[in-house]
PDB file of N, CA and C in Angstrom:
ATOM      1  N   UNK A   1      -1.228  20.156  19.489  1.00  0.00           N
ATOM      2  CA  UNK A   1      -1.918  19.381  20.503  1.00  0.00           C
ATOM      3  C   UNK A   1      -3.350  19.065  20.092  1.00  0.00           C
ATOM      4  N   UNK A   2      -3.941  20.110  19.294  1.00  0.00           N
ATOM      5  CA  UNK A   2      -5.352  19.702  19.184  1.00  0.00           C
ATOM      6  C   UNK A   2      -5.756  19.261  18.160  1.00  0.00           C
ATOM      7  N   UNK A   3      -4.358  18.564  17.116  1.00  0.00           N
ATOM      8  CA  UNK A   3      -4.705  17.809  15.709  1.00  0.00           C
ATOM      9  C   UNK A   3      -5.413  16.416  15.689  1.00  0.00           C
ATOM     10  N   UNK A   4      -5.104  15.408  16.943  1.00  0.00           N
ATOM     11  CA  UNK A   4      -6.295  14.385  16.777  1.00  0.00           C
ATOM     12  C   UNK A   4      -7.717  14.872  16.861  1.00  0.00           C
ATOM     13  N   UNK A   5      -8.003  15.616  17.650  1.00  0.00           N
ATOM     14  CA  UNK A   5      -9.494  16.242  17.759  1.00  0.00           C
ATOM     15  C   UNK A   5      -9.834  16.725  16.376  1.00  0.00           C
ATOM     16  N   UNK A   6      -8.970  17.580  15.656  1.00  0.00           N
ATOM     17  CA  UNK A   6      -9.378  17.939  14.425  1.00  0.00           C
ATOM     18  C   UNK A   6      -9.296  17.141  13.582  1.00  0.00           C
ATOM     19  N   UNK A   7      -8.446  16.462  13.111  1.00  0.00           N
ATOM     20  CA  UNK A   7      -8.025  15.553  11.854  1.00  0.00           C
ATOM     21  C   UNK A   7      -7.856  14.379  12.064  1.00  0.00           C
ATOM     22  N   UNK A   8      -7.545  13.936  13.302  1.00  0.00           N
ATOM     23  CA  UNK A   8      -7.893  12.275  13.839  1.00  0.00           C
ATOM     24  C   UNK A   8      -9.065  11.230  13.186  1.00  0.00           C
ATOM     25  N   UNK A   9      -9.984  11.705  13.556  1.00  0.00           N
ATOM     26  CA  UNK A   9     -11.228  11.127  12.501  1.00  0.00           C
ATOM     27  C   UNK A   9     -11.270  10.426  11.464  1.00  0.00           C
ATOM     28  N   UNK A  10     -11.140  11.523  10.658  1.00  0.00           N
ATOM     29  CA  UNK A  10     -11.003  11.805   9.196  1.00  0.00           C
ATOM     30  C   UNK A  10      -9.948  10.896   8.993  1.00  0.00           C
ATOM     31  N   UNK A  11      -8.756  11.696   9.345  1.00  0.00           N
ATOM     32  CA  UNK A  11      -7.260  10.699   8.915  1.00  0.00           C
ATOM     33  C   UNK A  11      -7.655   9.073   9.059  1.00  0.00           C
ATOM     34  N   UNK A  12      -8.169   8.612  10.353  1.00  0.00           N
ATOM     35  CA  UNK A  12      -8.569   7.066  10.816  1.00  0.00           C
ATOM     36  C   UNK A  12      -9.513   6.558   9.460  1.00  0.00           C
ATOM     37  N   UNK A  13     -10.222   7.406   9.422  1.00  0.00           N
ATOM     38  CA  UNK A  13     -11.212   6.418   8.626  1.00  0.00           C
ATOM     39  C   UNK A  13     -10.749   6.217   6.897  1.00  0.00           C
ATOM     40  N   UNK A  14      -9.969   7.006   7.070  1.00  0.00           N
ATOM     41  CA  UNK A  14      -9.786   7.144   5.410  1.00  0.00           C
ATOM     42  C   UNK A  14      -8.939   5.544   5.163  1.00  0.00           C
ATOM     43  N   UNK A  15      -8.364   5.490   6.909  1.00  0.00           N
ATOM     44  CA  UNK A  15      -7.169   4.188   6.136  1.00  0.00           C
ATOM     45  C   UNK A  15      -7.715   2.924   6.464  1.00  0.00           C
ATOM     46  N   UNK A  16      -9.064   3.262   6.919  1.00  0.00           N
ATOM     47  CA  UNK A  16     -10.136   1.271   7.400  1.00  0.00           C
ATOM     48  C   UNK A  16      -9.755   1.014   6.243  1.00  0.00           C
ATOM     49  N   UNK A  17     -10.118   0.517   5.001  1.00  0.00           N
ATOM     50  CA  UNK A  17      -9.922   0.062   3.338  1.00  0.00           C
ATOM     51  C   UNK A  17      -8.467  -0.086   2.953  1.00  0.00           C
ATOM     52  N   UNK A  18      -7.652   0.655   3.667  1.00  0.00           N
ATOM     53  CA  UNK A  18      -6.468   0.702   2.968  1.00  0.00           C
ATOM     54  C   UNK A  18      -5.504  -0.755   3.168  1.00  0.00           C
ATOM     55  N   UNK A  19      -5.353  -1.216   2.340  1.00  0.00           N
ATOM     56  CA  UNK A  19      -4.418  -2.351   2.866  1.00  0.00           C
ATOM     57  C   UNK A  19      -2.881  -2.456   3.071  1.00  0.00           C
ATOM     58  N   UNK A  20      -2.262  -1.171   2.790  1.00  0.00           N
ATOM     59  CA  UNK A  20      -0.889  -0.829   3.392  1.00  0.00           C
ATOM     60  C   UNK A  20      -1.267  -0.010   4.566  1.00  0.00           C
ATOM     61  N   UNK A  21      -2.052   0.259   5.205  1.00  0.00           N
ATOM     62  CA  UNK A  21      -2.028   0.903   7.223  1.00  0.00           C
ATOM     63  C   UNK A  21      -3.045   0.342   7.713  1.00  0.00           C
ATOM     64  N   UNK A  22      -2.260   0.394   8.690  1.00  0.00           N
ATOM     65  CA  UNK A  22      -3.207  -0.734  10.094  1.00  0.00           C
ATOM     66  C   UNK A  22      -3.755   0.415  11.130  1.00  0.00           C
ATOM     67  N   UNK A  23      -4.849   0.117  11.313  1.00  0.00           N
ATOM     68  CA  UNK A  23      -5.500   0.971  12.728  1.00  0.00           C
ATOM     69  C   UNK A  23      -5.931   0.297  13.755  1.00  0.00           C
ATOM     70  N   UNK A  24      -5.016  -0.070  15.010  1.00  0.00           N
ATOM     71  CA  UNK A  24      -5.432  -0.749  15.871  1.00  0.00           C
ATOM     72  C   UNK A  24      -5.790   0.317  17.339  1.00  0.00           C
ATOM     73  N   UNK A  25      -7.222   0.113  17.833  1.00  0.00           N
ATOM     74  CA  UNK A  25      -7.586   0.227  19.273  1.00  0.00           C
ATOM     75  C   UNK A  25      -7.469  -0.424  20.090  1.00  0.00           C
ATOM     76  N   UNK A  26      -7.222   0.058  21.419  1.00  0.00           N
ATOM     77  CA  UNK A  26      -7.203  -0.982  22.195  1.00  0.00           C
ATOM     78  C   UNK A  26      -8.053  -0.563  23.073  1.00  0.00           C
ATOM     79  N   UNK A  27      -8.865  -1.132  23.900  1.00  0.00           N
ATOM     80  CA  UNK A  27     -10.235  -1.003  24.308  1.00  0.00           C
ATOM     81  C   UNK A  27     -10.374  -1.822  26.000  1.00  0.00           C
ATOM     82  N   UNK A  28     -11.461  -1.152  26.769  1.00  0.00           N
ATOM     83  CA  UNK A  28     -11.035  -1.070  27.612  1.00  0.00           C
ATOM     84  C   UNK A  28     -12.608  -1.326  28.326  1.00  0.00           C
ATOM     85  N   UNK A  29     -13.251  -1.618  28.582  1.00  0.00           N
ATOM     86  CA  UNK A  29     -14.976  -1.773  29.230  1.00  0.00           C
ATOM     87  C   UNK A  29     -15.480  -0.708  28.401  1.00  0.00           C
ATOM     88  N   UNK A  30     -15.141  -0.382  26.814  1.00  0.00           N
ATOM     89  CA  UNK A  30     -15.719   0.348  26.226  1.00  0.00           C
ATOM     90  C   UNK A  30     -14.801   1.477  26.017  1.00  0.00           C
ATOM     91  N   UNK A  31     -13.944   1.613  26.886  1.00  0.00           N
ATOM     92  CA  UNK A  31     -13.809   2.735  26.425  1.00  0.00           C
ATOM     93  C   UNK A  31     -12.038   2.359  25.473  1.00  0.00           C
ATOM     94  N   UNK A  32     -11.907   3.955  24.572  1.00  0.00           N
ATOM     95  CA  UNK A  32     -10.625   3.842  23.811  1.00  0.00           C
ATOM     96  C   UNK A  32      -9.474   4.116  24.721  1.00  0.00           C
ATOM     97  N   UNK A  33      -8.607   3.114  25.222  1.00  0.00           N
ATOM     98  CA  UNK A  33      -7.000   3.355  25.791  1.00  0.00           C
ATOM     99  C   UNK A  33      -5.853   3.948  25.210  1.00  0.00           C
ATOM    100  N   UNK A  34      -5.609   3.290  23.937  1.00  0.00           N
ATOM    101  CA  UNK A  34      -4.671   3.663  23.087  1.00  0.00           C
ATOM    102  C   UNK A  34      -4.874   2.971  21.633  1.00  0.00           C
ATOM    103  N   UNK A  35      -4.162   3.576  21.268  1.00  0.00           N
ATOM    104  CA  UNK A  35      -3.932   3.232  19.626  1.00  0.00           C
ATOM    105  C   UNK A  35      -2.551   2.826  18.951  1.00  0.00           C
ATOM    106  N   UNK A  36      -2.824   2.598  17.802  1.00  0.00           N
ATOM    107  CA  UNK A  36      -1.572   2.339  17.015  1.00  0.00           C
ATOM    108  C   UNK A  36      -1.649   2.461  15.489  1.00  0.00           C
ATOM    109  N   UNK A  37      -1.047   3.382  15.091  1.00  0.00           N
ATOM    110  CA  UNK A  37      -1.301   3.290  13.408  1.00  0.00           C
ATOM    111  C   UNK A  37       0.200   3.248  12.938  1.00  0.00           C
ATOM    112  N   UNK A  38      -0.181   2.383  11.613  1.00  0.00           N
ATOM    113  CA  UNK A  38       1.031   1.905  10.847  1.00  0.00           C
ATOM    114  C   UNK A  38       0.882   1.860   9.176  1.00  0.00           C
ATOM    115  N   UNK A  39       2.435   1.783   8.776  1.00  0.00           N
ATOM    116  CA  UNK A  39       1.906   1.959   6.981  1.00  0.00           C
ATOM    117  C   UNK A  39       3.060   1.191   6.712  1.00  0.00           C
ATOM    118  N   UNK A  40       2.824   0.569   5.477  1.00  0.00           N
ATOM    119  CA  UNK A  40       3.606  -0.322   4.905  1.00  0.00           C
ATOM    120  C   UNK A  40       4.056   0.017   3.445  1.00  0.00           C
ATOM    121  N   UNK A  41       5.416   0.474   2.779  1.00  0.00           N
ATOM    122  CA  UNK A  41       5.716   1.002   1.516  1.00  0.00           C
ATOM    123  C   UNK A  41       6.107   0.243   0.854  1.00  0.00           C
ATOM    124  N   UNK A  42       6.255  -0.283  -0.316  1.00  0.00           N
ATOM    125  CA  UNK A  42       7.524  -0.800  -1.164  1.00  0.00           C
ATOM    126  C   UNK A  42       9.006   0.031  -1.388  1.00  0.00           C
ATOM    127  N   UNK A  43       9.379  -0.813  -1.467  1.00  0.00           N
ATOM    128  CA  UNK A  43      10.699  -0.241  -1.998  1.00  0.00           C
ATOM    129  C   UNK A  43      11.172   0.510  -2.594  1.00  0.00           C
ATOM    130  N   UNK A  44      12.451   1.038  -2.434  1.00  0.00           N
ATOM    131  CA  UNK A  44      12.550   2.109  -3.680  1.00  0.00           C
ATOM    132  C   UNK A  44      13.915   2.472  -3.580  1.00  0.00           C
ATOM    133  N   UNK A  45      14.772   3.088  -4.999  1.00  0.00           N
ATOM    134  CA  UNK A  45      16.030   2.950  -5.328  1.00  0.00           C
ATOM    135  C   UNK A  45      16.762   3.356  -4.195  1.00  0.00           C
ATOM    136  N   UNK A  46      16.267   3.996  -3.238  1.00  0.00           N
ATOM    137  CA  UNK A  46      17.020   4.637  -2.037  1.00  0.00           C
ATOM    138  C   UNK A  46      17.137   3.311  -0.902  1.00  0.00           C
ATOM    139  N   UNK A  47      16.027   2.773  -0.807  1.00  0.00           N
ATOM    140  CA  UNK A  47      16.110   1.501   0.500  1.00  0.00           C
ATOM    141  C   UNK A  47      14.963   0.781  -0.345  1.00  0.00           C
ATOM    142  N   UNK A  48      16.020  -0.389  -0.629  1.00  0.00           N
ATOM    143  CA  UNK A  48      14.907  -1.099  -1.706  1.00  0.00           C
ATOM    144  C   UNK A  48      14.467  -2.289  -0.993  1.00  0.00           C
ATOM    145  N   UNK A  49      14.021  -2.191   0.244  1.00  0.00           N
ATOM    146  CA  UNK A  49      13.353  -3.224   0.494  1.00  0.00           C
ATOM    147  C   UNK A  49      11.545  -2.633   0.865  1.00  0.00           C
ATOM    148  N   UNK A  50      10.861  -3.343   1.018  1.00  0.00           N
ATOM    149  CA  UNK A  50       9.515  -2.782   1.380  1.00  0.00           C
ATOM    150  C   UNK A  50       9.595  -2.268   3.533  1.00  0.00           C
ATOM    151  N   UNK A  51       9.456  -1.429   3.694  1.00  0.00           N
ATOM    152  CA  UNK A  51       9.523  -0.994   4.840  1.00  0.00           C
ATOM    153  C   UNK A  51       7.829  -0.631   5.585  1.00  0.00           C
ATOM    154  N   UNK A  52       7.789  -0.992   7.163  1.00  0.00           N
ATOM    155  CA  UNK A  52       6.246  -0.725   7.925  1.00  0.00           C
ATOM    156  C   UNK A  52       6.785   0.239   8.590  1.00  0.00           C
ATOM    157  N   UNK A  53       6.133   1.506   8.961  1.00  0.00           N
ATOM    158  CA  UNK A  53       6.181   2.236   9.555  1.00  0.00           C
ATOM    159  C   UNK A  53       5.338   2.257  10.881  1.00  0.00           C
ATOM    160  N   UNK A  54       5.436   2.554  12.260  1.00  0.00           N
ATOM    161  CA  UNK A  54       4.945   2.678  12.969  1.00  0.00           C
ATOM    162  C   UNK A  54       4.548   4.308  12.850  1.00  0.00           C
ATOM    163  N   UNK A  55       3.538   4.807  12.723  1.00  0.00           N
ATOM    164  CA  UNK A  55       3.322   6.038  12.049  1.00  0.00           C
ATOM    165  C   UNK A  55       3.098   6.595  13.340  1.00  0.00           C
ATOM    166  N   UNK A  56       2.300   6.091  14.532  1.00  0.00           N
ATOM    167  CA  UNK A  56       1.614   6.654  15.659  1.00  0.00           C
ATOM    168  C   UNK A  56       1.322   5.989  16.800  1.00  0.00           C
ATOM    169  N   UNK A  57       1.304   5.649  18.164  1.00  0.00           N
ATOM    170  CA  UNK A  57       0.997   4.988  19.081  1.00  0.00           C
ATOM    171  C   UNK A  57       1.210   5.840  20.627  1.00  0.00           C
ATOM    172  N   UNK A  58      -0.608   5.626  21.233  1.00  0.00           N
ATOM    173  CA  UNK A  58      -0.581   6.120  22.494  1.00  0.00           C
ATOM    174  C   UNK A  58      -1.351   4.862  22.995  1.00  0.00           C
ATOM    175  N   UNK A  59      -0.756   5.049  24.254  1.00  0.00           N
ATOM    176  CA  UNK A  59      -1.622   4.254  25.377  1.00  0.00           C
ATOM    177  C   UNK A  59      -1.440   5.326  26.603  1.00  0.00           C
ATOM    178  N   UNK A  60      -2.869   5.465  26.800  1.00  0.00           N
ATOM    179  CA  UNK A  60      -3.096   6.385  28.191  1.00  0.00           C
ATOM    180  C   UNK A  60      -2.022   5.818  29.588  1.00  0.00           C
ATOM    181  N   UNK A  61      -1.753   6.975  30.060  1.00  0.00           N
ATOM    182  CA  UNK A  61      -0.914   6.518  31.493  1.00  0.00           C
ATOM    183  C   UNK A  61      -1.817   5.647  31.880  1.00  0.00           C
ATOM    184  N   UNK A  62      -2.901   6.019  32.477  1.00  0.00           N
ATOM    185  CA  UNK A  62      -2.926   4.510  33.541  1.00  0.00           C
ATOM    186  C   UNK A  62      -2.994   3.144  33.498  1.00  0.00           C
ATOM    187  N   UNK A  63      -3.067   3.442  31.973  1.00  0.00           N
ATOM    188  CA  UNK A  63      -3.204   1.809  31.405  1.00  0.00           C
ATOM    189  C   UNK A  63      -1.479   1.186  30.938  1.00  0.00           C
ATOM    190  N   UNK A  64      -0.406   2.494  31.048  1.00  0.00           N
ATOM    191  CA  UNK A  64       0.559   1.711  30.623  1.00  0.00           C
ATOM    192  C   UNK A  64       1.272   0.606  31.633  1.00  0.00           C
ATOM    193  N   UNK A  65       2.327   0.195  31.381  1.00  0.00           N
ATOM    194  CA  UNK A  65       3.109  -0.861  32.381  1.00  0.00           C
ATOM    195  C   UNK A  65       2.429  -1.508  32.735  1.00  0.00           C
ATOM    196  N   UNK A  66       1.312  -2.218  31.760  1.00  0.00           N
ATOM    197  CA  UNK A  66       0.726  -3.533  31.992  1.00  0.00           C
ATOM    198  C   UNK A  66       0.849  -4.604  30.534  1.00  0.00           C
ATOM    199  N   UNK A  67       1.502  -4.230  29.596  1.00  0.00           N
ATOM    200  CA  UNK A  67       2.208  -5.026  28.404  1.00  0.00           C
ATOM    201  C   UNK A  67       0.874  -4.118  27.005  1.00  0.00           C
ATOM    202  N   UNK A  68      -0.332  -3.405  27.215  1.00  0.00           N
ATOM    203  CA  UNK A  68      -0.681  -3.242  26.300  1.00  0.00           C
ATOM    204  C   UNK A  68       0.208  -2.494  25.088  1.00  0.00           C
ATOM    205  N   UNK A  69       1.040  -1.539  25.253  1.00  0.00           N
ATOM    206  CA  UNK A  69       2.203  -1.437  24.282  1.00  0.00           C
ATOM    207  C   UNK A  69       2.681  -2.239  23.348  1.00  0.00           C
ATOM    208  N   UNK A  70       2.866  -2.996  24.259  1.00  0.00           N
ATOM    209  CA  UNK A  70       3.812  -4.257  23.689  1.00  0.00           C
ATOM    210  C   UNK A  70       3.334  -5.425  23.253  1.00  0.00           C
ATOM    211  N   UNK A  71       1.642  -5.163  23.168  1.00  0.00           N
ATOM    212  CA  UNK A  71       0.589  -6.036  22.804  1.00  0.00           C
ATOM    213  C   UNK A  71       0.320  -5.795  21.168  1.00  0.00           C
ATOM    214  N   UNK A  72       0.001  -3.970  20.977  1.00  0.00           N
ATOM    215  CA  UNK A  72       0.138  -3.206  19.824  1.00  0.00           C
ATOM    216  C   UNK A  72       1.358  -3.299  19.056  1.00  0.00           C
ATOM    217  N   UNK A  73       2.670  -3.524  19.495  1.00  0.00           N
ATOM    218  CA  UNK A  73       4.176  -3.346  19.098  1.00  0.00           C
ATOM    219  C   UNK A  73       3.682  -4.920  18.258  1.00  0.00           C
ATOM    220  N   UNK A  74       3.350  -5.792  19.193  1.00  0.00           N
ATOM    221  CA  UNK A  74       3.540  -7.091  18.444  1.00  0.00           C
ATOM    222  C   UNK A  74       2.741  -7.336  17.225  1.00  0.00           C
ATOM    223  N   UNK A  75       1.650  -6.284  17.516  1.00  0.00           N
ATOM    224  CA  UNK A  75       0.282  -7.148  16.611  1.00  0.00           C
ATOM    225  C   UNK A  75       0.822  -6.638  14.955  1.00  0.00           C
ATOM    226  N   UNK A  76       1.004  -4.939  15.229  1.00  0.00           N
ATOM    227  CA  UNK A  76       1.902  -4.291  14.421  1.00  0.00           C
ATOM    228  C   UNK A  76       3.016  -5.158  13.572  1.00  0.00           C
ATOM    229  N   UNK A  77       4.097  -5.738  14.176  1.00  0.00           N
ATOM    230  CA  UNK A  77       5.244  -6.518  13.820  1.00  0.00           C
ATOM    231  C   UNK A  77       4.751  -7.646  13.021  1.00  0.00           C
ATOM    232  N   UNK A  78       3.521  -8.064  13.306  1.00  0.00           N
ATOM    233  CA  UNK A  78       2.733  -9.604  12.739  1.00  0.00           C
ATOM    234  C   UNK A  78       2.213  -9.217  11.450  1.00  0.00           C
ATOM    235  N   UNK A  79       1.719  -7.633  11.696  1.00  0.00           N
ATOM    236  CA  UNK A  79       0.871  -7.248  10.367  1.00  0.00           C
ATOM    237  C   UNK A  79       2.103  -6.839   9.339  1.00  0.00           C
ATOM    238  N   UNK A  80       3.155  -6.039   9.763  1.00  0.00           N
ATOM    239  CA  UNK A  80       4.129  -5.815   8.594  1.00  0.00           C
ATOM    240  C   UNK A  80       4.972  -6.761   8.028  1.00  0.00           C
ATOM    241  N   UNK A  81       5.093  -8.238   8.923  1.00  0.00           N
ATOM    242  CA  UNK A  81       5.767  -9.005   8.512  1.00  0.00           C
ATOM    243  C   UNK A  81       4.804 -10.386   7.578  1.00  0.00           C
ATOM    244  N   UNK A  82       3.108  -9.982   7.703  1.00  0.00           N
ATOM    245  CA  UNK A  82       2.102 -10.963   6.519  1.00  0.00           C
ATOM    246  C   UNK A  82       2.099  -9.764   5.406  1.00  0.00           C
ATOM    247  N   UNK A  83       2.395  -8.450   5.252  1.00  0.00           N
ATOM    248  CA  UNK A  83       2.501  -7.509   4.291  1.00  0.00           C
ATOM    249  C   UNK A  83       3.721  -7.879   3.295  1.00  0.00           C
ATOM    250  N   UNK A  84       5.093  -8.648   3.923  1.00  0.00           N
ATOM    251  CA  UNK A  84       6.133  -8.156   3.478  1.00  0.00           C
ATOM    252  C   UNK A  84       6.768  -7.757   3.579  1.00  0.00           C
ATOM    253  N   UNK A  85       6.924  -6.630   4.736  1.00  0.00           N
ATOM    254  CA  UNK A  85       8.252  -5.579   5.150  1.00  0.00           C
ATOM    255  C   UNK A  85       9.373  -6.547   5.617  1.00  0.00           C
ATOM    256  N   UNK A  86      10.200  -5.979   5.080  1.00  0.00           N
ATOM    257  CA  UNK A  86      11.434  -6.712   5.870  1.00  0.00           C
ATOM    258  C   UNK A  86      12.222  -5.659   6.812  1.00  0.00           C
ATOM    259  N   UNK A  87      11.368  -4.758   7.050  1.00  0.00           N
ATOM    260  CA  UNK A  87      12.414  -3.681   7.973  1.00  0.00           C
ATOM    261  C   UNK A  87      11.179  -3.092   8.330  1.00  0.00           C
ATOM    262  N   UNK A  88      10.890  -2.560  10.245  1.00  0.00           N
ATOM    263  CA  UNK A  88      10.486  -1.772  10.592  1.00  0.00           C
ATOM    264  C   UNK A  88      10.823  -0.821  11.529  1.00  0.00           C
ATOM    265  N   UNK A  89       9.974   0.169  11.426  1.00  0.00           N
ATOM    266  CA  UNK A  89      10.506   1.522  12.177  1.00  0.00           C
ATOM    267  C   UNK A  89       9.714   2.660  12.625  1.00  0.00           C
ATOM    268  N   UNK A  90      10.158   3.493  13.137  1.00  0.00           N
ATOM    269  CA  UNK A  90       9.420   4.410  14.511  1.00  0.00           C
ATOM    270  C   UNK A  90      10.324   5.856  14.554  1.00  0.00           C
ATOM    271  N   UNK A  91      10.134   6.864  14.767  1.00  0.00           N
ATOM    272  CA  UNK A  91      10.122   7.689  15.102  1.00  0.00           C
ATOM    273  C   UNK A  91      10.096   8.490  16.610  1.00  0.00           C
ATOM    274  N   UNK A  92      11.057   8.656  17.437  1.00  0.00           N
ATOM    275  CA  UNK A  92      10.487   9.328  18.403  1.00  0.00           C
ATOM    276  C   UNK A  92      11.024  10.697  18.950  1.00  0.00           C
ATOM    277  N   UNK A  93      10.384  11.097  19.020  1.00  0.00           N
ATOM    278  CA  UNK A  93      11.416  12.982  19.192  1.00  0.00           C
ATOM    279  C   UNK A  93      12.773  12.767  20.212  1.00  0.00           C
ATOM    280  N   UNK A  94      13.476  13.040  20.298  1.00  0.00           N
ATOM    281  CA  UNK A  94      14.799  12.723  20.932  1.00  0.00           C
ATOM    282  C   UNK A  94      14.725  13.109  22.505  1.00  0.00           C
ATOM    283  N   UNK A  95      13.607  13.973  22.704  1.00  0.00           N
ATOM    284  CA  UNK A  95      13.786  14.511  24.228  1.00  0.00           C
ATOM    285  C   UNK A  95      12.692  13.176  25.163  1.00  0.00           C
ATOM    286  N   UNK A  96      11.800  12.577  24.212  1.00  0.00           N
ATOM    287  CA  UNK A  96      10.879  11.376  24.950  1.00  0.00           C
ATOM    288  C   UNK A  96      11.706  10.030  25.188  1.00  0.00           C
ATOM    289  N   UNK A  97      12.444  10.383  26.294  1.00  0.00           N
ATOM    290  CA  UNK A  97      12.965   9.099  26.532  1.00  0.00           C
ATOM    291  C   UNK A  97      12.072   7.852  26.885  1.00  0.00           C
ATOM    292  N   UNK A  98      11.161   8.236  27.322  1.00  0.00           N
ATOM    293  CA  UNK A  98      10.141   7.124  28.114  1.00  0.00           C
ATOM    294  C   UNK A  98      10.222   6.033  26.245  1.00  0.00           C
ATOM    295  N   UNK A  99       9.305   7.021  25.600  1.00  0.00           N
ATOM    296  CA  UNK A  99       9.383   6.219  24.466  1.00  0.00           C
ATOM    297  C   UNK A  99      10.511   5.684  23.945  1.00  0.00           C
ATOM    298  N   UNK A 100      11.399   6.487  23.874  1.00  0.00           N
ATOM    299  CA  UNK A 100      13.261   5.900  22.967  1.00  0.00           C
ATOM    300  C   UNK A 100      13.152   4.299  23.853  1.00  0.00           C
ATOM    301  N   UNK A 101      12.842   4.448  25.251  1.00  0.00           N
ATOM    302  CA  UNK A 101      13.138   3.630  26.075  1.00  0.00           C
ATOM    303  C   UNK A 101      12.173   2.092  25.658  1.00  0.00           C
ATOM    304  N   UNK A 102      10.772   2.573  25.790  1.00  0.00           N
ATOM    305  CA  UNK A 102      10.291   1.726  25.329  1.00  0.00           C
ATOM    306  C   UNK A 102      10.295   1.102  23.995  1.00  0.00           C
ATOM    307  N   UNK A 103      10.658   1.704  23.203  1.00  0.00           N
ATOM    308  CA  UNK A 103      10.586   1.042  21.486  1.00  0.00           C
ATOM    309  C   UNK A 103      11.771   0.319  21.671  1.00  0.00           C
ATOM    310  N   UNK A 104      13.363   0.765  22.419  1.00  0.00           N
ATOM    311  CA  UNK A 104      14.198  -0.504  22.395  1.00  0.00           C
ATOM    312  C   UNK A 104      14.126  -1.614  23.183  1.00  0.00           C
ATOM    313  N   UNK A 105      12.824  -1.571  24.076  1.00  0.00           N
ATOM    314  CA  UNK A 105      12.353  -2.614  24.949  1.00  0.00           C
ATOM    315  C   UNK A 105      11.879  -3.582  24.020  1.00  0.00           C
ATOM    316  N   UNK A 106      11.492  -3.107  22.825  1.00  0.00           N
ATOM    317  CA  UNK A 106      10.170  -3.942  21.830  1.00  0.00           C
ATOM    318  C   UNK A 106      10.905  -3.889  20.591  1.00  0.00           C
ATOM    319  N   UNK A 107      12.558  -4.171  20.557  1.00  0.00           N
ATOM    320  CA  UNK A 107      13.397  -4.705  19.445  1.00  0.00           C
ATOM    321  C   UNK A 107      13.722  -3.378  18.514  1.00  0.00           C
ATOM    322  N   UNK A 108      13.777  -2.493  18.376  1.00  0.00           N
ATOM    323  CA  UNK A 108      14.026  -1.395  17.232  1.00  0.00           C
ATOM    324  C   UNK A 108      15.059  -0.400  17.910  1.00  0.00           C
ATOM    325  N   UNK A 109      16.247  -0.313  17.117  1.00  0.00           N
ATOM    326  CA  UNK A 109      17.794   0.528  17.900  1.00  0.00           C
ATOM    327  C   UNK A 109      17.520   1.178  16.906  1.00  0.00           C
ATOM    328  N   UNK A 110      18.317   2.664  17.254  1.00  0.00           N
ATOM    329  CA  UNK A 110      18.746   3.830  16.983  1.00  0.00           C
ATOM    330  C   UNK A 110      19.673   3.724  15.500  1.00  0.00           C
ATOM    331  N   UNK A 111      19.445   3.984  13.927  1.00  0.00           N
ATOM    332  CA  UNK A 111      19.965   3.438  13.394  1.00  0.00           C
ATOM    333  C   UNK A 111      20.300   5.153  12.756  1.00  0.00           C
ATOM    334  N   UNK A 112      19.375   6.418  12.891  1.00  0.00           N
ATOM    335  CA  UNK A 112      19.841   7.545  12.595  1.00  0.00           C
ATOM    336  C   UNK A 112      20.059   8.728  13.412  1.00  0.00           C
ATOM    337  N   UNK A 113      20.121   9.880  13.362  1.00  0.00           N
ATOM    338  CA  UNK A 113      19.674  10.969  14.254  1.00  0.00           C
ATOM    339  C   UNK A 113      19.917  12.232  13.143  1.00  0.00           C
ATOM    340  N   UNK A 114      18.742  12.993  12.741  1.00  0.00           N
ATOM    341  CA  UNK A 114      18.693  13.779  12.721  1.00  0.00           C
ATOM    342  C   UNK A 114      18.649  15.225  13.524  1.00  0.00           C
ATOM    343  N   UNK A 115      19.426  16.150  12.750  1.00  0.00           N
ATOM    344  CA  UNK A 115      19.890  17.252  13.712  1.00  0.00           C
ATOM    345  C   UNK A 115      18.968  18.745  12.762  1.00  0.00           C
ATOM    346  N   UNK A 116      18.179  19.139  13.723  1.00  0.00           N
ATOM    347  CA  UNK A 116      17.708  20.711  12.568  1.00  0.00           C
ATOM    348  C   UNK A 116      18.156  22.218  13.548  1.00  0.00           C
ATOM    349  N   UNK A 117      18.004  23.240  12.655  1.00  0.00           N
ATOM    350  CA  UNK A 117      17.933  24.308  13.092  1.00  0.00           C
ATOM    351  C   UNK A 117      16.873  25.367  12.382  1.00  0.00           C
ATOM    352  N   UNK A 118      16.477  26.450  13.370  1.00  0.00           N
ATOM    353  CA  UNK A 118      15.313  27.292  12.963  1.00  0.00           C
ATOM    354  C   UNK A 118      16.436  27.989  11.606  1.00  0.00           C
ATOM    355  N   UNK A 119      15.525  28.648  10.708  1.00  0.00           N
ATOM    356  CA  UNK A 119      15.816  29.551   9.779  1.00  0.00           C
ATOM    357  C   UNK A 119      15.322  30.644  10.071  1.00  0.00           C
TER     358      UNK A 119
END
């Protein structure tokens, strides 16, 4: 819980310069609402097309269910598709439906599922 406070920063700034990840804010009478970070790979013998990752995205409750999500989802989709990707994708823990829910609102289906157990 308390890794953006610690490593948030740091992690953000390292990728301003980078031209495969995007760091978008979304902003609010000043203040930060939500975010969105993304990365863009080339290809490789396993999935050889170049792939964008949606690496990260919050938007505070009270600001959601007014399209900013889906403002970030798009801007995201615009930036991986002037990069090159021909495939993008997201991550969401299996028990956050809100999210499962929303990412297939904003075009991206269920294409794996991983299953783990403790050791």
């Amino acid at each position: 819980m308390g890794w953006p406070r610690e490593f948030g920063p740091e992690r953000f700034a390292a990728g301003i310069d980078d031209p495969t990840r995007l760091l978008l804010v979304a902003d609010c009478d000043g203040q930060v609402v939500g975010h969105l970070t993304g990365s863009v790979a080339e290809g490789s013998a396993m999935r050889p097309v170049k792939v964008a990752t949606l690496v990260s995205m919050y938007v505070q409750p009270t600001h959601r269910r007014g399209g900013l999500g889906a403002r970030l989802v798009a801007q995201f989709s615009a930036w991986a598709k002037e990069a090159g990707a021909e495939l993008a994708e997201v991550t969401a823990y299996s028990s956050n439906a809100d999210a499962i829910r929303f990412y297939e609102r904003n075009g991206f289906a269920s294409q794996s599922v991983t299953l783990r157990t403790a050791l």
